[in-house]
Protein backbone atom coordinates (compact mmCIF):
# COMPACT_ATOMS: atom_id res chain seq x y z
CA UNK A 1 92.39 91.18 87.15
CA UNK A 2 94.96 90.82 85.03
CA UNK A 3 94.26 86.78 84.08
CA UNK A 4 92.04 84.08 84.23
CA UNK A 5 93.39 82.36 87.08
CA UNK A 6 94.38 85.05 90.03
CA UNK A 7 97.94 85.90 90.56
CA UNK A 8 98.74 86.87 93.81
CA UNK A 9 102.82 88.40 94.91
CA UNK A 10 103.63 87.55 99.11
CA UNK A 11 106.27 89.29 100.48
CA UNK A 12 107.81 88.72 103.86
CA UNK A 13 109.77 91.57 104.52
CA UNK A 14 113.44 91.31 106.53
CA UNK A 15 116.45 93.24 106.27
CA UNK A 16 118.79 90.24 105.79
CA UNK A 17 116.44 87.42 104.04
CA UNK A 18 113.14 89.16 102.52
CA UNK A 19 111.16 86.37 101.21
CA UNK A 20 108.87 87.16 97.75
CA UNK A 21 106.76 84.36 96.17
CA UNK A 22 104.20 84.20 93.79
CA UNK A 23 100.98 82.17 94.12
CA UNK A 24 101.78 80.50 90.25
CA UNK A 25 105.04 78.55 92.42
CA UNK A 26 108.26 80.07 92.79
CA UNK A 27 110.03 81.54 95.50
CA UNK A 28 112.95 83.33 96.12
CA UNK A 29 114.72 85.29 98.44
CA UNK A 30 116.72 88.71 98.60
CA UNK A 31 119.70 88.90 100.46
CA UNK A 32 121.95 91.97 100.46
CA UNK A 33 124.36 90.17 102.92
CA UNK A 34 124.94 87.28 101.04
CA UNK A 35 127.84 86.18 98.63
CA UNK A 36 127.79 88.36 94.94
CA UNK A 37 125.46 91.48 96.51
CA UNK A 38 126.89 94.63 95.47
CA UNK A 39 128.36 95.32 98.60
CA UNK A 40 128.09 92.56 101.74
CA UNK A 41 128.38 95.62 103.94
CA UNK A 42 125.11 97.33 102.96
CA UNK A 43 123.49 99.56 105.87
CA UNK A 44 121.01 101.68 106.23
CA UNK A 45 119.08 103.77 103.08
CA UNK A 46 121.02 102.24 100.52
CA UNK A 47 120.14 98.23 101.91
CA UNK A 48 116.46 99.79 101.71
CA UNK A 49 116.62 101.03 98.16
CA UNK A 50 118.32 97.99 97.02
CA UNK A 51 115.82 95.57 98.22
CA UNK A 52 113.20 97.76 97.32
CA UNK A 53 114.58 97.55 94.16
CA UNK A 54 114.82 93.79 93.86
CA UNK A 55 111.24 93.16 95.50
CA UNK A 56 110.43 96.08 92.67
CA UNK A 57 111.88 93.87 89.46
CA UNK A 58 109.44 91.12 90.70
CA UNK A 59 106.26 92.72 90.40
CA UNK A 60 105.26 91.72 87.09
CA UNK A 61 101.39 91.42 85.94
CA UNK A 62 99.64 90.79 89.58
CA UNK A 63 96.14 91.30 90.86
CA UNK A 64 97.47 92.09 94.60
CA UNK A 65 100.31 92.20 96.28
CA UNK A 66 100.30 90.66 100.16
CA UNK A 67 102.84 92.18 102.51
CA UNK A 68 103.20 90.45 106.12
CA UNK A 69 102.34 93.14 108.61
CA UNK A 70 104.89 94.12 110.85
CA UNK A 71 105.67 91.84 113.66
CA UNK A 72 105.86 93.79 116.74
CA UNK A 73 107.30 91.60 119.26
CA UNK A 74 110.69 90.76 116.71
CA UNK A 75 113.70 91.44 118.48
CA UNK A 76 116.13 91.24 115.85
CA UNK A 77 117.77 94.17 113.83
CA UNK A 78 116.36 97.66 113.94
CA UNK A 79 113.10 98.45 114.33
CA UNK A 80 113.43 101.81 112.53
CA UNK A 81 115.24 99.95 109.83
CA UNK A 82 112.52 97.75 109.04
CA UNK A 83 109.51 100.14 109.61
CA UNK A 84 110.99 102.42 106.70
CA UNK A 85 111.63 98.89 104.80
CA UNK A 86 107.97 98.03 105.06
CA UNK A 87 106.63 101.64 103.69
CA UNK A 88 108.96 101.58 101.17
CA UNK A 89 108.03 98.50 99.26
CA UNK A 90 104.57 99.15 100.12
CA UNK A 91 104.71 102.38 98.43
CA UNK A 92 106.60 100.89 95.58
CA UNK A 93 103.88 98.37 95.12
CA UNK A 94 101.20 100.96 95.18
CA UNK A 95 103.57 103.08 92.79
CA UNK A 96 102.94 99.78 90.36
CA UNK A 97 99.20 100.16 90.47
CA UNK A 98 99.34 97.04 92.02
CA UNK A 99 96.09 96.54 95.30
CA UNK A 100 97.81 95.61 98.56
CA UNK A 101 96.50 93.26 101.62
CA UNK A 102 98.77 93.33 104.91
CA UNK A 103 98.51 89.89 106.86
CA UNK A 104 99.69 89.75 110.05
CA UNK A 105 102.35 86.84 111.17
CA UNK A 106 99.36 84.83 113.29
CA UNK A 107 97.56 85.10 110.21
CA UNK A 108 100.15 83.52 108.00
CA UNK A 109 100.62 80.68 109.93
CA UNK A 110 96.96 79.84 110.40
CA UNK A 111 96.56 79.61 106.75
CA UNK A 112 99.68 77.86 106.53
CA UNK A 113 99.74 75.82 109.17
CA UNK A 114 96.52 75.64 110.89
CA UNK A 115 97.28 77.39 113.93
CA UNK A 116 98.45 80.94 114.83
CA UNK A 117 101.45 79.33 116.47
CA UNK A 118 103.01 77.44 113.92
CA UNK A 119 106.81 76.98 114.06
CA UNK A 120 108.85 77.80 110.81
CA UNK A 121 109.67 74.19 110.39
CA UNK A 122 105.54 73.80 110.39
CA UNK A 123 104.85 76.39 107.78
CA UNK A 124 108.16 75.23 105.29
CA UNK A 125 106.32 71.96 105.52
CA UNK A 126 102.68 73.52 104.87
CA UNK A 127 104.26 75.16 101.28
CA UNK A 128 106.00 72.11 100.55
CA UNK A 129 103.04 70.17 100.64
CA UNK A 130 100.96 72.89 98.98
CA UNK A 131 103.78 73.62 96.01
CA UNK A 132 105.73 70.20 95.34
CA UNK A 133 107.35 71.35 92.39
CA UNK A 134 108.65 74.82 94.27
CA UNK A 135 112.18 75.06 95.56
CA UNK A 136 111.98 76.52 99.00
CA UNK A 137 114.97 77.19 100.54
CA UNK A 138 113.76 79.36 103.73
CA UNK A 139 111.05 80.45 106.42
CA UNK A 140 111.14 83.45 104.29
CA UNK A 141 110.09 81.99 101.19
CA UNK A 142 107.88 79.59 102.99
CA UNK A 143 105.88 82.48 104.44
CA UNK A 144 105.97 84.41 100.96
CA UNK A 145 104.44 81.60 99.60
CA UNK A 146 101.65 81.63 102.51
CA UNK A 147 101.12 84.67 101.19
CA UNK A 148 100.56 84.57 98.01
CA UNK A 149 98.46 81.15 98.41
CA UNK A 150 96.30 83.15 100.65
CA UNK A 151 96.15 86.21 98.62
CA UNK A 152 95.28 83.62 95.44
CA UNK A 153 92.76 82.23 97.25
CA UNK A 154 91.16 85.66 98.88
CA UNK A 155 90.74 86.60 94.63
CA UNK A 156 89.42 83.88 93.89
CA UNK A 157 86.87 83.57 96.60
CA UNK A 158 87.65 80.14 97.06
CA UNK A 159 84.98 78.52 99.00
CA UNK A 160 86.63 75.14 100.32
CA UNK A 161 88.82 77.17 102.48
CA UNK A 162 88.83 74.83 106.39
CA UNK A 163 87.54 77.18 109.68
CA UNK A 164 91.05 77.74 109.95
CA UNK A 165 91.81 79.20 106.76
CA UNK A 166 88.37 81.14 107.24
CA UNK A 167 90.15 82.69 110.41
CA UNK A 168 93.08 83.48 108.52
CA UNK A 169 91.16 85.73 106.07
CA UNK A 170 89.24 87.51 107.84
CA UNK A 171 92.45 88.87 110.20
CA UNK A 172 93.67 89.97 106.52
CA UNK A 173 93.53 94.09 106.10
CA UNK A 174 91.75 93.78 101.74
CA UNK A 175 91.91 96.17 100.02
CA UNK A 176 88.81 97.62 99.07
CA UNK A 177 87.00 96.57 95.88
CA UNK A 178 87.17 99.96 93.90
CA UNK A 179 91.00 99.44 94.48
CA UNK A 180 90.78 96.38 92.85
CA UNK A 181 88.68 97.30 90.00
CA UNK A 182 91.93 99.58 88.94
């Protein structure tokens, strides 16, 4: 580890709204669509490379890196689309040296939340309570931040974590611990 106190990345992956938070507080959100991108009309490879790219300049100094698993029952956008998305930042992460976990969506919002089922409005209010001083704007930063509070918590072997959180965890793919001896 890179610090005393473990710093964990989440990143919930979308092609419109990818959400990336860190576990020390902040969120954010990249949005090639949106207002000042380089071109609101982005499609295909080069709306991959340039999110890529912006999850990329995030990175920074962290112990892990947690990705939200793919969520197979989405109906919106292209599937292909955001397969490729989700092996391309996770091979940029692992490019950085950096261990990854992959949580699935049930498991976000039972850490979160409490319950497998949450609603978005449920998690937002989860982080808020969790981060007071972070500006979250989104679902997507709300589940980055899930994230990264559960990937922060899975370093530091936290052991006041409720049966729910416990749940959580252990539906978590870890990376192994030579990975994270780096």
């Amino acid at each position: 580890m890179t610090s005393l106190r473990p710093r964990a990345l989440g990143v919930d992956l979308s092609l419109t709204s990818t959400g990336v938070a860190s576990s020390l507080g902040w969120c954010t959100r990249i949005r090639p669509d949106a207002p000042g991108s380089p071109d609101r009309k982005m499609r295909g490879l080069d709306r991959l490379r340039y999110i890529v790219a912006k999850v990329g300049s995030l990175l920074g100094e962290y112990d892990l890196v947690v990705i939200e698993g793919p969520s197979y029952g989405s109906r919106h956008g292209s599937a292909h689309e955001r397969g490729g998305l989700w092996w391309m930042v996770r091979d940029a992460v692992e490019a950085a040296r950096i261990p990854v976990a992959v949580a699935p969506p049930s498991s976000v919002k039972l850490w979160a939340a409490g319950h497998g089922h949450a609603t978005k409005q449920q998690v937002i209010d989860a982080m808020c309570d969790r981060y007071p001083n972070a500006v979250i704007r989104s679902n997507d930063e709300a589940d980055a931040l899930a994230l990264a509070h559960l990937g922060a918590a899975w370093l530091a072997e936290e052991n006041g974590a409720t049966d729910a959180q416990r749940r959580a965890l252990s539906g978590v793919a870890w990376p192994h611990a030579a990975v994270l001896a780096h």
